[in-house]
Protein backbone atom coordinates (compact mmCIF):
# COMPACT_ATOMS: atom_id res chain seq x y z
CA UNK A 1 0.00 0.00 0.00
CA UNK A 2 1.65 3.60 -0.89
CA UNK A 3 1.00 6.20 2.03
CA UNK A 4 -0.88 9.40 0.04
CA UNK A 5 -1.28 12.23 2.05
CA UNK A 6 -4.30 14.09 3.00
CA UNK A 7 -3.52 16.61 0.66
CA UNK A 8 -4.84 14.95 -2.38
CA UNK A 9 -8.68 16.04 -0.83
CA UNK A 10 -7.44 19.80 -0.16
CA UNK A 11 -6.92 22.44 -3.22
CA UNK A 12 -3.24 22.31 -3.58
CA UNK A 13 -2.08 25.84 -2.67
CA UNK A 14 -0.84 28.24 -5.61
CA UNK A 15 3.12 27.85 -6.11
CA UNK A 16 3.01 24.85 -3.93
CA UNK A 17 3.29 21.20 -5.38
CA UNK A 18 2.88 17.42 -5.03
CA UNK A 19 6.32 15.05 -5.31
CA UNK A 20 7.25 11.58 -4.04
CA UNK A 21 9.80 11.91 -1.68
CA UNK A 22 11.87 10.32 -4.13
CA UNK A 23 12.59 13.61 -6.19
CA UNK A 24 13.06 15.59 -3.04
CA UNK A 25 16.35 13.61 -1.11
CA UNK A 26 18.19 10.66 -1.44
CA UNK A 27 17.62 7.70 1.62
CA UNK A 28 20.64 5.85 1.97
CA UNK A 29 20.54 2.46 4.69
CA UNK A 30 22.88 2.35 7.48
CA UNK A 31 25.31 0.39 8.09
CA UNK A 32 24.43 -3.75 9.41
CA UNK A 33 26.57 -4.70 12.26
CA UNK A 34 27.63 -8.09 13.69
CA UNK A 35 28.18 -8.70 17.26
CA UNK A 36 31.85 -9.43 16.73
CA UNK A 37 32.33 -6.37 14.83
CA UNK A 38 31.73 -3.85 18.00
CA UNK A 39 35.08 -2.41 19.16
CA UNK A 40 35.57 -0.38 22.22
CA UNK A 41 37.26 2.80 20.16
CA UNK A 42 37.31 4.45 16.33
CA UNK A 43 34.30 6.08 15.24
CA UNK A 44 30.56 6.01 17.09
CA UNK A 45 27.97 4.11 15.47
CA UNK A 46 24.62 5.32 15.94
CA UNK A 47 21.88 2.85 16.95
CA UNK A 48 18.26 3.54 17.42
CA UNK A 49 18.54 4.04 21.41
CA UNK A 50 20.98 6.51 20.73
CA UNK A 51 18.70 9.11 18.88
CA UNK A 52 16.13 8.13 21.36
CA UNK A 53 17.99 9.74 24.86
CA UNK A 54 21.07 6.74 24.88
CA UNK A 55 24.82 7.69 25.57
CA UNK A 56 25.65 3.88 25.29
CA UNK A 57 27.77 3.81 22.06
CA UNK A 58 29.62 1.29 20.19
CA UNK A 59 32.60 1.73 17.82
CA UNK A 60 33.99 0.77 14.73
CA UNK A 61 37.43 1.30 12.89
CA UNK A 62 36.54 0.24 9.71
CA UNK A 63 36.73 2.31 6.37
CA UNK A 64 33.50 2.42 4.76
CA UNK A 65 31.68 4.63 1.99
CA UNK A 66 31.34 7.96 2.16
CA UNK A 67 27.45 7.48 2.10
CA UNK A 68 27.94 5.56 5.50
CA UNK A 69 29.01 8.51 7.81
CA UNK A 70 26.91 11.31 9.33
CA UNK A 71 28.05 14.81 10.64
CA UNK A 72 26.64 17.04 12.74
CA UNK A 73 23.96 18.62 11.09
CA UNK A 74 22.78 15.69 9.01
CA UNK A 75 19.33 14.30 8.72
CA UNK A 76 18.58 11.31 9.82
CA UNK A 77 15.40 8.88 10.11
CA UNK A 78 14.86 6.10 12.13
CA UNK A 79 12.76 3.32 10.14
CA UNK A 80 12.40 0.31 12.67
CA UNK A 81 10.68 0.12 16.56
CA UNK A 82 11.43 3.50 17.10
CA UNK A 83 9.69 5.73 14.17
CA UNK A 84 10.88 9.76 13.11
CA UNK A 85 13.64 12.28 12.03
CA UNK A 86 15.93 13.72 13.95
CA UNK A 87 19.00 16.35 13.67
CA UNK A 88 22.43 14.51 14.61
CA UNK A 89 23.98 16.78 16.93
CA UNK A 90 26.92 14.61 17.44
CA UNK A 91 30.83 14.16 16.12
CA UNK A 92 31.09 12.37 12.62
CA UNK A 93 29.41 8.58 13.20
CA UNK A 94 28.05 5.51 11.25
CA UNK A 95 24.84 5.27 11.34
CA UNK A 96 23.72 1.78 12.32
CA UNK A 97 21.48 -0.38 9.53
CA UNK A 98 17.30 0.64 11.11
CA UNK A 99 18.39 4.45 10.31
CA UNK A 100 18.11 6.07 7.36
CA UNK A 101 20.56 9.38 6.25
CA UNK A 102 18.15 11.73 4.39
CA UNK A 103 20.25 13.32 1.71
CA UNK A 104 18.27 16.56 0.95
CA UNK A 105 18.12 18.28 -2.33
CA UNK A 106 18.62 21.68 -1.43
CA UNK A 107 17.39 23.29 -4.80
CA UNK A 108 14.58 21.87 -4.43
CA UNK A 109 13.98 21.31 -0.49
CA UNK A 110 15.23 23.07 3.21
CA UNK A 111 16.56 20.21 5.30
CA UNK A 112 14.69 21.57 8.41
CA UNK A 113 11.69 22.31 6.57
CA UNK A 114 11.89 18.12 5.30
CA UNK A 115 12.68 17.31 9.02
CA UNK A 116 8.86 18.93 10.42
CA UNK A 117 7.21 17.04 7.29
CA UNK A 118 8.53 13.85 7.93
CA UNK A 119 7.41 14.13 11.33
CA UNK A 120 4.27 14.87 10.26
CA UNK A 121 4.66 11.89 7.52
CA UNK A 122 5.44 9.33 10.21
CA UNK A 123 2.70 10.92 12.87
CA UNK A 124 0.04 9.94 9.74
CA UNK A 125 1.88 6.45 9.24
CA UNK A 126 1.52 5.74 12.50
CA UNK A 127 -2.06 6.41 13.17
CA UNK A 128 -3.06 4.54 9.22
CA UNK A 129 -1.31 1.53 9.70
CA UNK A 130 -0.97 0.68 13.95
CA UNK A 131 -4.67 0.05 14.08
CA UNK A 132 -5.09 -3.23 15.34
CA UNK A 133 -1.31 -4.24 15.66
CA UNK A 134 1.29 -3.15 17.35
CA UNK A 135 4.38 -2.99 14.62
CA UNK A 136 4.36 -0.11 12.07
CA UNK A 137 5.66 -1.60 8.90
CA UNK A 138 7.92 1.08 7.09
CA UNK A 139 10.23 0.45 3.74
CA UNK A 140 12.43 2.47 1.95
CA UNK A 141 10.38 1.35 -1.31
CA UNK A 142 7.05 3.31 0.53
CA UNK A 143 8.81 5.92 2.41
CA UNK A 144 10.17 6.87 -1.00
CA UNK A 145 6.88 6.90 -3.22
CA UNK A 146 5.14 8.86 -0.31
CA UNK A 147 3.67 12.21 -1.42
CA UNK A 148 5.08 15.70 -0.21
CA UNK A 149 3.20 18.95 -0.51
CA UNK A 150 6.15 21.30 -1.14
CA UNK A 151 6.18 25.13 -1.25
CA UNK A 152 8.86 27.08 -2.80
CA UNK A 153 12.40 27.32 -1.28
CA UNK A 154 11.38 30.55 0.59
CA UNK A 155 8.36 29.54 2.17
CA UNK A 156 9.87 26.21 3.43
CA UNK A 157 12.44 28.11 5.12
CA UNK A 158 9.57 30.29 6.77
CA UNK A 159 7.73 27.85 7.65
CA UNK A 160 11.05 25.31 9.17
CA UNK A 161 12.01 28.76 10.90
CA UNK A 162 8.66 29.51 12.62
CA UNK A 163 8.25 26.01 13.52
CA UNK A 164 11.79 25.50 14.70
CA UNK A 165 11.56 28.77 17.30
CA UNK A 166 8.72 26.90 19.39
CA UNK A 167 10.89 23.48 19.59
CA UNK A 168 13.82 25.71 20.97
CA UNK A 169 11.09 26.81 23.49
CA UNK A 170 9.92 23.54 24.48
CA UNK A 171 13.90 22.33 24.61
CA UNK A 172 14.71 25.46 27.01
CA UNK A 173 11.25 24.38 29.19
CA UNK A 174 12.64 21.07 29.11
CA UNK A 175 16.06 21.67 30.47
CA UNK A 176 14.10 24.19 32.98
CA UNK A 177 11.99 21.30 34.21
CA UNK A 178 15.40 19.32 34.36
CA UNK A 179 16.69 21.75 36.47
CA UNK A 180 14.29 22.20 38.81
CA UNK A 181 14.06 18.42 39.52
CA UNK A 182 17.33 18.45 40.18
CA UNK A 183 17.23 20.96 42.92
CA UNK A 184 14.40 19.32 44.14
CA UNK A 185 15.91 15.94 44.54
CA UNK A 186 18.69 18.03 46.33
CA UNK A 187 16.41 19.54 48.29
CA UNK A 188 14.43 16.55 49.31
CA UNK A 189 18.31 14.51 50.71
CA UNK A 190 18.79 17.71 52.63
CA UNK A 191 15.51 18.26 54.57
CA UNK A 192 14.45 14.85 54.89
CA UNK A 193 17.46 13.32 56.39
CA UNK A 194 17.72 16.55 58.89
CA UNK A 195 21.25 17.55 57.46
CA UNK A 196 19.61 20.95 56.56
CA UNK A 197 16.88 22.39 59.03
CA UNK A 198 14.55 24.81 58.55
CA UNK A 199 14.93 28.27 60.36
CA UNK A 200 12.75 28.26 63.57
CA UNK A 201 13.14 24.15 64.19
CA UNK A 202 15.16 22.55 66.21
CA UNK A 203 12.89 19.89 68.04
CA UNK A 204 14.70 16.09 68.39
CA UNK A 205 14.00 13.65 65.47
CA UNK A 206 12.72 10.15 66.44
CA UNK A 207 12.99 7.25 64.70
CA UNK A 208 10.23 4.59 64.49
CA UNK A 209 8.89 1.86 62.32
CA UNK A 210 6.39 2.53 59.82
CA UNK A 211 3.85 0.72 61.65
CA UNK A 212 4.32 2.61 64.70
CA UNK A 213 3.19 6.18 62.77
CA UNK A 214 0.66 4.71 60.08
CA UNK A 215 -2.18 2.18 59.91
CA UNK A 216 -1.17 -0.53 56.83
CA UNK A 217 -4.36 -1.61 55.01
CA UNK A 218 -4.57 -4.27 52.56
CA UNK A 219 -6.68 -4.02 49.66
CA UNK A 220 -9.39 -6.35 47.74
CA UNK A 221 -11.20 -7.50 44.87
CA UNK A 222 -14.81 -8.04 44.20
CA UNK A 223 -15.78 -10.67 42.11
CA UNK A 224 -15.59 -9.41 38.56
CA UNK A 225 -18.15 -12.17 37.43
CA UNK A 226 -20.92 -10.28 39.46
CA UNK A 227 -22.16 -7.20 37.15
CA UNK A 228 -23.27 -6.02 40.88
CA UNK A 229 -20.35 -4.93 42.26
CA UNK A 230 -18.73 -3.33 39.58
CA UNK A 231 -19.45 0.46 38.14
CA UNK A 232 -20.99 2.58 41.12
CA UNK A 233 -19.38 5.47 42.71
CA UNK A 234 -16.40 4.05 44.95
CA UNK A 235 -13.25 4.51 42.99
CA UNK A 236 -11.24 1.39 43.08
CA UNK A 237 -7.32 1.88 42.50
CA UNK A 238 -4.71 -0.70 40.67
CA UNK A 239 -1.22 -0.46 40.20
CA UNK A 240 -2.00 0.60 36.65
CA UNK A 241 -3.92 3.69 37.95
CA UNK A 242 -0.75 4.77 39.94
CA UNK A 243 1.96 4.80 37.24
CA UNK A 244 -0.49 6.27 34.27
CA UNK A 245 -0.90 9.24 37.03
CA UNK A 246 1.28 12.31 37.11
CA UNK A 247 2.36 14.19 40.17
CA UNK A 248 1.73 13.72 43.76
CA UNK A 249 -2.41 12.71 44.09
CA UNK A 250 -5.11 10.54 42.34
CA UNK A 251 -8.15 11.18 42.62
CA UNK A 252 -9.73 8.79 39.67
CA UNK A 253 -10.22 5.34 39.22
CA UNK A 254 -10.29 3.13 35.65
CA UNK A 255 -12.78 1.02 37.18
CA UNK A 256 -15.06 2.02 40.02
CA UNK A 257 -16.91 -0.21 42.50
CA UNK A 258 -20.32 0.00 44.40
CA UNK A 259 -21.36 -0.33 47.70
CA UNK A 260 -22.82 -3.75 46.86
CA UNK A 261 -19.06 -4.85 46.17
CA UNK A 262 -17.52 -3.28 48.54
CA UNK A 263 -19.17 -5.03 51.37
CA UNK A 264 -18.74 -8.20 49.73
CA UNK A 265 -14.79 -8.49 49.37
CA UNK A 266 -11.83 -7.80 51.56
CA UNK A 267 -11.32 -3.64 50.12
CA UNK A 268 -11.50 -0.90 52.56
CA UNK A 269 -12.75 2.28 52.02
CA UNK A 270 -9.60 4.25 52.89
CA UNK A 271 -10.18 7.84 54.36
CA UNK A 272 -8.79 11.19 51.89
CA UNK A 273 -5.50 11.88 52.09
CA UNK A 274 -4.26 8.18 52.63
CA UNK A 275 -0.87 6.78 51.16
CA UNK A 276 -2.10 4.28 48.24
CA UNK A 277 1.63 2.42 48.44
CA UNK A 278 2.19 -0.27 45.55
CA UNK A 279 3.27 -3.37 47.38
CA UNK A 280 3.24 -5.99 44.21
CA UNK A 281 5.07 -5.72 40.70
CA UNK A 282 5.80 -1.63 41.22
CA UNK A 283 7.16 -1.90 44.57
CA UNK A 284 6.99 1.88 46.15
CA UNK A 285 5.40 3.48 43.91
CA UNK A 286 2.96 6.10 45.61
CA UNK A 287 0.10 8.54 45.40
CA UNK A 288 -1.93 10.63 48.03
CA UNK A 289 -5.95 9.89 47.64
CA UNK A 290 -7.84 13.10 46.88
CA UNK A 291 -10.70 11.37 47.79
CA UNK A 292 -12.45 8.17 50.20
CA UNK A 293 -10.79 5.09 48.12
CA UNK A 294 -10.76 1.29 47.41
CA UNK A 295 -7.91 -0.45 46.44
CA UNK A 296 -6.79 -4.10 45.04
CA UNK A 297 -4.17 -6.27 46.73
CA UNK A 298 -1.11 -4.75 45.19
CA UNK A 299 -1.31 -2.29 47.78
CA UNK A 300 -0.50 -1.52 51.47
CA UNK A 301 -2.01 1.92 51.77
CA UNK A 302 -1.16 3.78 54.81
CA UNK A 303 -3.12 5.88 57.16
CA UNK A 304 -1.17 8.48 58.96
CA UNK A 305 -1.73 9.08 62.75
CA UNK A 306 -2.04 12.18 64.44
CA UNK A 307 1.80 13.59 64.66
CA UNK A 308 2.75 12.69 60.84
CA UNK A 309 1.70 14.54 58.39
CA UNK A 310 0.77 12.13 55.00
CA UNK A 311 2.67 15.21 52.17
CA UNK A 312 5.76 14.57 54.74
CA UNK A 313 5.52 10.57 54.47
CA UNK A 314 4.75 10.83 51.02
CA UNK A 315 8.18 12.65 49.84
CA UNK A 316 9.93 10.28 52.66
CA UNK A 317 8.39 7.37 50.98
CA UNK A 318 9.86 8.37 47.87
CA UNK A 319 13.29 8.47 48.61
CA UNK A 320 12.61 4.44 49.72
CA UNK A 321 12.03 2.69 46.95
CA UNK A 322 15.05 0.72 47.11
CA UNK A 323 14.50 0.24 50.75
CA UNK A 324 10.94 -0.66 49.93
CA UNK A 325 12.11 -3.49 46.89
CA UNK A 326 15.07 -4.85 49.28
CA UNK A 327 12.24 -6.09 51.89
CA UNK A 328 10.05 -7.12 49.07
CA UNK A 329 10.30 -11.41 48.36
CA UNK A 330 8.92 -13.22 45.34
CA UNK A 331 10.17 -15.30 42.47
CA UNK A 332 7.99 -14.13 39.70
CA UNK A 333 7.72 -11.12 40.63
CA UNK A 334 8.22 -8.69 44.24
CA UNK A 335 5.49 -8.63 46.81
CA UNK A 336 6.09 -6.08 49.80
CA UNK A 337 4.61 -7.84 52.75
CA UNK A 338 2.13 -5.89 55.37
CA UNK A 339 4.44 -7.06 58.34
CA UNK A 340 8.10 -6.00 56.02
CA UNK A 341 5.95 -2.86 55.20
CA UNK A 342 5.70 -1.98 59.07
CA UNK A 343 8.91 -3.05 60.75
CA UNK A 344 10.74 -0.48 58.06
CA UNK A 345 12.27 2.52 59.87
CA UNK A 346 11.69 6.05 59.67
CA UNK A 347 13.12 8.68 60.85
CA UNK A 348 10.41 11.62 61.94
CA UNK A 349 11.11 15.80 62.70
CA UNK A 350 8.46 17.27 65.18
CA UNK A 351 4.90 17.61 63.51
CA UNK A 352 5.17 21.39 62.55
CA UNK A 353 8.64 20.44 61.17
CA UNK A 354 7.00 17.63 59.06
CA UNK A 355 4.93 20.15 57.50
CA UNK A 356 6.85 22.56 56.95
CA UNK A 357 9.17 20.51 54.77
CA UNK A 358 6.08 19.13 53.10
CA UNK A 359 5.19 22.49 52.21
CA UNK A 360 8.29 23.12 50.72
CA UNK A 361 8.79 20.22 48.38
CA UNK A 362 5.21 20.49 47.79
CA UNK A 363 5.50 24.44 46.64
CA UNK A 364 8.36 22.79 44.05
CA UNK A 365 6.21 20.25 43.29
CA UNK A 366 3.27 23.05 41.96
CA UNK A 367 6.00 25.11 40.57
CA UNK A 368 7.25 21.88 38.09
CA UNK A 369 3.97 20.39 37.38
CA UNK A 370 3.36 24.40 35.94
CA UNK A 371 5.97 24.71 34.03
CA UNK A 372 5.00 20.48 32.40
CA UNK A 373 1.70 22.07 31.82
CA UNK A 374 3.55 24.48 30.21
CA UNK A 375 5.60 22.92 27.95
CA UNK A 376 2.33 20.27 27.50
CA UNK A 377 0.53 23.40 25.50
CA UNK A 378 3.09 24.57 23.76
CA UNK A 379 4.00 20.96 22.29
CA UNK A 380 -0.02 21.35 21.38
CA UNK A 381 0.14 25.07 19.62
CA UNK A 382 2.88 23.48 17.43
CA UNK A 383 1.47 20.52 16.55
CA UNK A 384 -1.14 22.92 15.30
CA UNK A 385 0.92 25.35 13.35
CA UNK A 386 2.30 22.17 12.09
CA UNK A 387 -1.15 21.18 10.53
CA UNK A 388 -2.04 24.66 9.59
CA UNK A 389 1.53 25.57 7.75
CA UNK A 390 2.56 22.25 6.28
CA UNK A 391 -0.67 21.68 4.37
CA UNK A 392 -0.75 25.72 3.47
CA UNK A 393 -4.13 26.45 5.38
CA UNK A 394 -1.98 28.83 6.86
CA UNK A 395 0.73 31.17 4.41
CA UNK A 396 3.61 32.54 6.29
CA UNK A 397 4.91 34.50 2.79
């Protein structure tokens, strides 16, 4: 099947035009490796998982074709598992055999403006032919009879240019939100293991065990065969719910249970603000409850007492994990027991000190999730200019 574009049911603008990407750049294959040719120095060779965020290279000293080098600068594609362009930004390389070097013909076509349309190529790609299955199918043979809606030279430049000034804003946001992790993680070994105290504080620390400061509550399951128990009003939390969550709370549930079920299984209605604490599979993962909340068995949820403060345990809980997966046992897979879970030790400021530091990390907290939200919109706004400029609904010249 050829991939045509949606252009062919829009009026093709004026000056613009419709070309396989066969008469706009050259695709020449990487490079096929065998395990015994990897050599610990000569010249990186790219592989998929290092356009995708990898520093793990391998090397190789042999002399190849020109073709089979990239600089810094060049466009590349990556055809296999991992789908898209992408600018090298790295010393000269080979470029392993699932990549693609895109070999533009700049009479005819801007390299950056090629790089936005073949994201938008393989965006399209993705959603026509992943339906159903779960591997995209992509050959050179396709890739290069695929249609291109190409303006002239000096609107492709406009358009690359415009489009390229909002990814520099979402890579500065990115490295902000880096940033500000970092000095949060900082922040977090400093004020939660008492070597930095807050001004105002300096009440004893105590250390007990986890079961000591919290009540640990087991969750349950209703039986799914009885239509009864399942879809009311009680939300009813899995692992799954947990890590497809961002930040600090949950307060929705995939699947929600009804009174019916919940007084016919072993789940507890846990109180708002309770500790929903993976125990199974995702050891330590954790979440605050915005609201009353059931949960399965992969969970020990905790209920603070009085003098601890749950945002405090929360951001101690975090820095655990390992802690948390060391106690765990289990062959196929780790199960955090309820009496592991409570003979753990903490180590506890005075209440008031507790929530200070809560508020602190918290206030970071608010101040990152902002700035994701950010950088969440504008990564929307250009995937709109994208649609608007690279089909010509929208005329930058």
């Amino acid at each position: 099947m050829e991939l045509k574009t949606k252009t062919e049911s829009l009026d093709i603008p004026e000056s613009w035009e419709q070309t396989p990407l066969a008469n706009i750049c050259t695709l020449y294959n990487g490079r096929a490796f065998h395990r015994s040719e990897w050599e610990s120095q000569g010249t990186p060779v790219i592989r998929l998982q290092n356009l995708t965020g990898g520093d793990d290279y391998y090397y190789s000293t042999l002399k190849l074709p020109p073709s089979k080098y990239c600089s810094e600068g060049d466009l590349l594609y990556m055809w296999s598992a991992t789908f898209g362009p992408t600018i090298w930004k790295g010393p000269k390389a080979i470029y392993h055999y699932h990549i693609w070097k895109v070999d533009v013909k700049n009479s005819i076509a801007s390299k950056n403006f090629l790089y936005f349309k073949l994201s938008e190529i393989t965006q399209r790609l993705k959603e026509r032919e992943t339906s159903g299955s779960t591997m995209l199918h992509l050959t050179k043979q396709k890739m290069e009879k695929t249609d291109v809606l190409l303006p002239p030279l000096p609107e492709q430049r406009a358009i690359a240019d415009a489009l390229s000034d909002v990814d520099a804003l979402i890579e500065r946001l990115d490295a902000l939100i880096a940033k500000k992790r970092a000095i949060k993680t900082a922040t977090m070994q400093r004020l939660l293991t008492g070597t930095q105290r807050l001004p105002g504080f300096d009440g004893d620390w105590t250390t007990k065990r986890l079961g000591e400061v919290t009540q640990i509550v087991n969750g349950g399951t209703p039986s799914s065969s009885v239509d009864a128990y399942w879809g009311g009003k009680i939300p009813w939390c899995t692992p799954t719910d947990i890590t497809g969550t961002s930040g600090r709370f949950l307060s929705e549930t995939e699947r929600n249970i009804t009174e019916k079920g919940l007084a016919n299984s072993s789940a507890t209605l846990l109180p708002k603000g309770s500790l929903l604490l993976c125990s199974r599979a995702t050891v330590g993962e954790v979440k605050i409850a915005t609201t009353p909340i059931t949960t399965n068995q992969g969970f020990k949820s905790l209920i603070c007492d009085s003098d601890t403060s749950n945002q405090y345990l929360y951001y101690l809980l975090l820095t655990m994990k390992s802690d948390l997966e060391e106690v765990s046992s289990g062959s196929t897979f780790l199960e955090l027991s309820k009496r592991s879970a409570a003979a753990l030790e903490i180590t506890l400021p005075p209440l008031e000190e507790q929530k200070a530091i809560a508020t602190i990390l918290s206030d970071m907290d608010a101040e990152i999730e902002a700035l994701q939200a950010r950088r969440d919109k504008t990564q929307d706004i250009k995937q709109g200019m994208m649609q608007e400029l690279l089909t010509g609904r929208t005329r930058l010249v």
